[in-house]
PDB file of N, CA and C in Angstrom:
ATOM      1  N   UNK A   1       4.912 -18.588   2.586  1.00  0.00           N
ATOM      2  CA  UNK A   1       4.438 -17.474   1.781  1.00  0.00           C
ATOM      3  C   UNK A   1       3.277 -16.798   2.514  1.00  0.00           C
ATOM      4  N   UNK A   2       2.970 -15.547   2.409  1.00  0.00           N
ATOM      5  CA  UNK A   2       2.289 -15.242   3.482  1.00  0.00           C
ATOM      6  C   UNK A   2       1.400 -13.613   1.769  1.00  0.00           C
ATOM      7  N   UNK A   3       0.055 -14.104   1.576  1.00  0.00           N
ATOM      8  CA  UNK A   3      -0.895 -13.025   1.206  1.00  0.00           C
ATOM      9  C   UNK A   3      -1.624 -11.503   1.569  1.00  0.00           C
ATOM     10  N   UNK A   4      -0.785 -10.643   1.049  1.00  0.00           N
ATOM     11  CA  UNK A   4      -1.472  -9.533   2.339  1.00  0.00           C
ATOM     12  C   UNK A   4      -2.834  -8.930   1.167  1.00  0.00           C
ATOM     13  N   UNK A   5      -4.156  -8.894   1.508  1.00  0.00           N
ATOM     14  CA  UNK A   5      -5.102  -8.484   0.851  1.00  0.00           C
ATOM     15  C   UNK A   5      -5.608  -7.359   2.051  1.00  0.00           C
ATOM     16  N   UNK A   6      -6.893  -7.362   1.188  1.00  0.00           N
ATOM     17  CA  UNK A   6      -7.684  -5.586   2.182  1.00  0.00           C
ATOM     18  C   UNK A   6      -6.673  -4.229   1.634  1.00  0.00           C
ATOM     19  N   UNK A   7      -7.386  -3.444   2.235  1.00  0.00           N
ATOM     20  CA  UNK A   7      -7.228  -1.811   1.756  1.00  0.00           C
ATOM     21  C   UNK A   7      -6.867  -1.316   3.068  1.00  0.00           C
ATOM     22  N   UNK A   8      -5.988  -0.451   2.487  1.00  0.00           N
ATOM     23  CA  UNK A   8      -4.989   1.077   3.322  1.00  0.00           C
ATOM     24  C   UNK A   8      -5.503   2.110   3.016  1.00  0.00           C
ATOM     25  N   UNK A   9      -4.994   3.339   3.683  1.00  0.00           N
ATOM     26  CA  UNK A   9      -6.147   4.446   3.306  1.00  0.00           C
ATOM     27  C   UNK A   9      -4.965   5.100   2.738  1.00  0.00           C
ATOM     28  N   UNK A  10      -3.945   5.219   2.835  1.00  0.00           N
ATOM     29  CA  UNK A  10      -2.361   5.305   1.676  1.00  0.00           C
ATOM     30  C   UNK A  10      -1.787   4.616   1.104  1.00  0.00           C
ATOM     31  N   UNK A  11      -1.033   4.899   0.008  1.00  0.00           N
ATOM     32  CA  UNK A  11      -0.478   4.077  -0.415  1.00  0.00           C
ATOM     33  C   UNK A  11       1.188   3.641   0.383  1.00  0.00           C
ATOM     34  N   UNK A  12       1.333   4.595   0.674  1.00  0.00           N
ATOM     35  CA  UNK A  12       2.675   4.012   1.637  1.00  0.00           C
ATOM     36  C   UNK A  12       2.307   3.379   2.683  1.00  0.00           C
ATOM     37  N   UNK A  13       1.393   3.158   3.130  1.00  0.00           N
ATOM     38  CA  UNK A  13       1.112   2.210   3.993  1.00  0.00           C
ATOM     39  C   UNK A  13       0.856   0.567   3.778  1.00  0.00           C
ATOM     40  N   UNK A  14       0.840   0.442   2.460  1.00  0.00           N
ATOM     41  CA  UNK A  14       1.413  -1.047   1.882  1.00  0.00           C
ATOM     42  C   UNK A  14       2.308  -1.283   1.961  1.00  0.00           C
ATOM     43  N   UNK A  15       3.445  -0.071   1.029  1.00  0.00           N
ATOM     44  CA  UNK A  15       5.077  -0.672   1.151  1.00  0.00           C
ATOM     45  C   UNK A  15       5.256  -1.462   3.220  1.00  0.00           C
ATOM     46  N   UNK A  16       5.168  -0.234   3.870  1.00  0.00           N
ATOM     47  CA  UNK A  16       5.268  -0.615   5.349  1.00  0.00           C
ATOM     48  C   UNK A  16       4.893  -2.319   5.471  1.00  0.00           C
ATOM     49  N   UNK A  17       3.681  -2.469   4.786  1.00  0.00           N
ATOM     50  CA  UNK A  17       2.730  -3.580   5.414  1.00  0.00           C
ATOM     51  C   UNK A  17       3.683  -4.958   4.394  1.00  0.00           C
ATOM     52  N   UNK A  18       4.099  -4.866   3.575  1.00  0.00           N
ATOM     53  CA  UNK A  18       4.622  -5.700   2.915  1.00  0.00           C
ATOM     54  C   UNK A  18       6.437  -5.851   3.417  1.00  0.00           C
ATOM     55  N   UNK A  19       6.699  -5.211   3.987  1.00  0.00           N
ATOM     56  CA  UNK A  19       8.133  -4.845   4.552  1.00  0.00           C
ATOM     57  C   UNK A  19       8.041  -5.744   5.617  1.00  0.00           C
ATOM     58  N   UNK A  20       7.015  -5.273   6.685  1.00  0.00           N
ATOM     59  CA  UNK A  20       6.857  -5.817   7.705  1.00  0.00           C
ATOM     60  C   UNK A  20       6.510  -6.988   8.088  1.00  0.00           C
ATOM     61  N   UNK A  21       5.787  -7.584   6.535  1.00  0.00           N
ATOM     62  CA  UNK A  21       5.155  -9.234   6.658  1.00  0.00           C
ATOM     63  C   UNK A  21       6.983 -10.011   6.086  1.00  0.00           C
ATOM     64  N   UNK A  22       7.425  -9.538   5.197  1.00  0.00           N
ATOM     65  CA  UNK A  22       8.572 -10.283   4.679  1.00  0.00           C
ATOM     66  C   UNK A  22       9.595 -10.586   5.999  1.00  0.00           C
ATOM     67  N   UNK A  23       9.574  -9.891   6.922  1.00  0.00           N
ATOM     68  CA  UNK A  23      10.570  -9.416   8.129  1.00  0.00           C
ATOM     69  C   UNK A  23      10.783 -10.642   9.239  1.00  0.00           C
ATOM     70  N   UNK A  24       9.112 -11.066   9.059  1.00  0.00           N
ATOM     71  CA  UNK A  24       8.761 -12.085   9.773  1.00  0.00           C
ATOM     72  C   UNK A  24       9.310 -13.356   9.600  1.00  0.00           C
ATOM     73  N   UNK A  25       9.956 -14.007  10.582  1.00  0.00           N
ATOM     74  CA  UNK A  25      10.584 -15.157  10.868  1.00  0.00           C
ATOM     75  C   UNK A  25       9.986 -16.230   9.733  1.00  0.00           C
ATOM     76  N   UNK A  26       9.846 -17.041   9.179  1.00  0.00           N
ATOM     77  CA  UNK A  26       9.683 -18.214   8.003  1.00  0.00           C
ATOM     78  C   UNK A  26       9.217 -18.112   7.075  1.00  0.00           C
ATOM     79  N   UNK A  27       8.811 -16.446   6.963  1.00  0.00           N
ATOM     80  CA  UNK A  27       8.113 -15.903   5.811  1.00  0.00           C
ATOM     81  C   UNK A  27       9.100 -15.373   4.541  1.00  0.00           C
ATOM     82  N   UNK A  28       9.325 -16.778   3.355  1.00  0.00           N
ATOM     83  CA  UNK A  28       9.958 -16.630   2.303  1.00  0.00           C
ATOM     84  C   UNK A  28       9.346 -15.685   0.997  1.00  0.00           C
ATOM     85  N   UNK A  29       8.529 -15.555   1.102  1.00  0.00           N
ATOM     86  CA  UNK A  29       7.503 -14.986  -0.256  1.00  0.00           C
ATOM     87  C   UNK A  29       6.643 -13.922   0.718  1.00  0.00           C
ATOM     88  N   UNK A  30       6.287 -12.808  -0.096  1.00  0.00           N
ATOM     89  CA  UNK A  30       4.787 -12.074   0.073  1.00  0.00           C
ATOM     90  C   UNK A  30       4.558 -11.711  -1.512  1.00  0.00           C
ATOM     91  N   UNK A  31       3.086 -12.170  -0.904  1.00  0.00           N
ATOM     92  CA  UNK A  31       2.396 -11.517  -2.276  1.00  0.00           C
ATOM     93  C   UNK A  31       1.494  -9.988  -1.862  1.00  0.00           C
ATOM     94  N   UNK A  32       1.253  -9.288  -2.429  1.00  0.00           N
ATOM     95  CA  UNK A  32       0.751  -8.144  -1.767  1.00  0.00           C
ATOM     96  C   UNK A  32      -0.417  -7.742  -2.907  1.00  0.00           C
ATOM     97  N   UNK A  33      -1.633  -7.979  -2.243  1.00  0.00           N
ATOM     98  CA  UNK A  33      -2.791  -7.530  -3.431  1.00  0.00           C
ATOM     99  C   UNK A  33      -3.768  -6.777  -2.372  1.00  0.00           C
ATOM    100  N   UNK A  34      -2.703  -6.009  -1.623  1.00  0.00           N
ATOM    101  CA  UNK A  34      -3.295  -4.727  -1.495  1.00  0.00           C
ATOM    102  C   UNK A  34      -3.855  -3.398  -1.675  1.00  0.00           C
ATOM    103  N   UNK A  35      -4.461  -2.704  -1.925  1.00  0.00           N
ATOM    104  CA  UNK A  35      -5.360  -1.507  -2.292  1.00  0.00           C
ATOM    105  C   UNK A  35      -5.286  -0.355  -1.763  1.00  0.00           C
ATOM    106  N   UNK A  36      -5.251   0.776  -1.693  1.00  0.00           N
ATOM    107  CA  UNK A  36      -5.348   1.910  -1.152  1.00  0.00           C
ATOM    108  C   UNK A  36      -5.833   3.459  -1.883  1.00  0.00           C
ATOM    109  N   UNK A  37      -6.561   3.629  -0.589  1.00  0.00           N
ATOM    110  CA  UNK A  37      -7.404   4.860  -1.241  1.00  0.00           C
ATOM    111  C   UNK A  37      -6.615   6.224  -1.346  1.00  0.00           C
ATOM    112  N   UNK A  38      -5.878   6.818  -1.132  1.00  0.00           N
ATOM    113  CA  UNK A  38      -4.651   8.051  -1.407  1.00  0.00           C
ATOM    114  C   UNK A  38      -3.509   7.636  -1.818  1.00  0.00           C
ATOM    115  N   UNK A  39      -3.201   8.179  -3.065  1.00  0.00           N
ATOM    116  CA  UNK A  39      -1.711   8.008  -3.836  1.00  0.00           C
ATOM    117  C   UNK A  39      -1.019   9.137  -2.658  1.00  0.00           C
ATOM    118  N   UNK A  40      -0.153   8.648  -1.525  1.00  0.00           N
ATOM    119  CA  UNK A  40       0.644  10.130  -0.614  1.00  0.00           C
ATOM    120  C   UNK A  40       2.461   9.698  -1.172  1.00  0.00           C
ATOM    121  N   UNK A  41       2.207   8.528  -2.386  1.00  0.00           N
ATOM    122  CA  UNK A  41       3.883   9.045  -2.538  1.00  0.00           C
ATOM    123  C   UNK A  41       4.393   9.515  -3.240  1.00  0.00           C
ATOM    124  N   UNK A  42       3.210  10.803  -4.150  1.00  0.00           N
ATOM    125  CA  UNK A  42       4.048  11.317  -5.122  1.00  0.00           C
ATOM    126  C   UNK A  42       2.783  12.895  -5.038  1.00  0.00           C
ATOM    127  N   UNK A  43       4.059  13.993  -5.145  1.00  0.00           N
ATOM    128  CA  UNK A  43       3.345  15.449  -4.745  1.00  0.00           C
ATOM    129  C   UNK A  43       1.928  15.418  -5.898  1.00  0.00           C
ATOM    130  N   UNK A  44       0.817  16.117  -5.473  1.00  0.00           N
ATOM    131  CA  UNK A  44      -0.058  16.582  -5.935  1.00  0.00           C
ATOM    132  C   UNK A  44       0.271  17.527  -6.601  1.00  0.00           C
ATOM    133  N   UNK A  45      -0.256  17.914  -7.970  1.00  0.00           N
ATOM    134  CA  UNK A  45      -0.061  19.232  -8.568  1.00  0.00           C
ATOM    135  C   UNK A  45      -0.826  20.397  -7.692  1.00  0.00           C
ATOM    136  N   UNK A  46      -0.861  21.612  -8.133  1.00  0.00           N
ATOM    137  CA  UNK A  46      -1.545  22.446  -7.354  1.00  0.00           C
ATOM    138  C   UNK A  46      -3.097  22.366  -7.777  1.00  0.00           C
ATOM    139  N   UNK A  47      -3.969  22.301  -6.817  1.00  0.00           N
ATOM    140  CA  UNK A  47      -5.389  22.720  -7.122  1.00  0.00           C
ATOM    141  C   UNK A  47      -6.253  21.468  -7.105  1.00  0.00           C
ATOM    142  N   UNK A  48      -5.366  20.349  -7.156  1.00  0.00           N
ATOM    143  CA  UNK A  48      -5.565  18.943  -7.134  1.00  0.00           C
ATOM    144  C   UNK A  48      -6.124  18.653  -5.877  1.00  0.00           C
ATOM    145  N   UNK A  49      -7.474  17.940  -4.979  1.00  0.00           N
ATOM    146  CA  UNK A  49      -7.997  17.684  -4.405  1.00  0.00           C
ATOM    147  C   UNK A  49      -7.140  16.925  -3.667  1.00  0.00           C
ATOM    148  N   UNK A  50      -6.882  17.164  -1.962  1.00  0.00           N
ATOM    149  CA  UNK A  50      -5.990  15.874  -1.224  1.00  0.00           C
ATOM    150  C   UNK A  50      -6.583  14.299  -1.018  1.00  0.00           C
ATOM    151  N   UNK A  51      -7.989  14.389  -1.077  1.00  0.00           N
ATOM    152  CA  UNK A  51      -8.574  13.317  -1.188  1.00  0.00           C
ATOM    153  C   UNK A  51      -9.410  12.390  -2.090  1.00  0.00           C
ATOM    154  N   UNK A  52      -8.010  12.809  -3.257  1.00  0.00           N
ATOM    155  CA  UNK A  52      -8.690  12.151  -4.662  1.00  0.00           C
ATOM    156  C   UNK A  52      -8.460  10.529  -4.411  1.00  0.00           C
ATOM    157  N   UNK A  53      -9.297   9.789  -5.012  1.00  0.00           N
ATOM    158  CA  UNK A  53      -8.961   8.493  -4.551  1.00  0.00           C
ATOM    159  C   UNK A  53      -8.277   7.584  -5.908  1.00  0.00           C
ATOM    160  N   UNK A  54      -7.463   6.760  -5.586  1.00  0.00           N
ATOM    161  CA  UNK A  54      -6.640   5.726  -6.731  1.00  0.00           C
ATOM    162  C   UNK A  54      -6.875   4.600  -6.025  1.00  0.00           C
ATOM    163  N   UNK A  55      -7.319   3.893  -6.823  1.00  0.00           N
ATOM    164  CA  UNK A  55      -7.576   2.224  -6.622  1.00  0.00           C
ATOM    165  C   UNK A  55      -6.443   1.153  -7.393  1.00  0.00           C
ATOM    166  N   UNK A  56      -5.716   0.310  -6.577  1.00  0.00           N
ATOM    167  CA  UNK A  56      -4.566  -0.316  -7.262  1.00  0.00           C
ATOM    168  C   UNK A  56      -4.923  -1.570  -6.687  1.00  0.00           C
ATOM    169  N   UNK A  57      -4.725  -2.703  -7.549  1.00  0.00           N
ATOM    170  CA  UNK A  57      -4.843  -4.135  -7.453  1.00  0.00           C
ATOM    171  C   UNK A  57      -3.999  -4.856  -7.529  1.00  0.00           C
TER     172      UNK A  57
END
């Protein structure tokens, strides 16, 4: 089983990071209590700041 903690500065850059730990040779489990500061996988409305920040646990 393999824990991925710490912060991304996107959020698609977890999915990646959790893809990439499962991929790994004897690694049956991930847990992912990763964080990231930009929601980039879902459009902004208009007028909406690009560097609003979302915190996920």
């Amino acid at each position: 089983m393999v824990t991925l903690t710490g912060r991304l500065e996107r959020r698609s850059e977890v999915d990646v990071a959790a893809r990439a730990a499962s991929g790994l040779d004897g690694v049956v489990a991930v847990v992912d209590q990763l964080s990231y500061g930009v929601d980039d996988t879902r459009p902004r409305p208009p007028g909406v700041e690009a560097e609003e920040s979302v915190a996920r646990t």
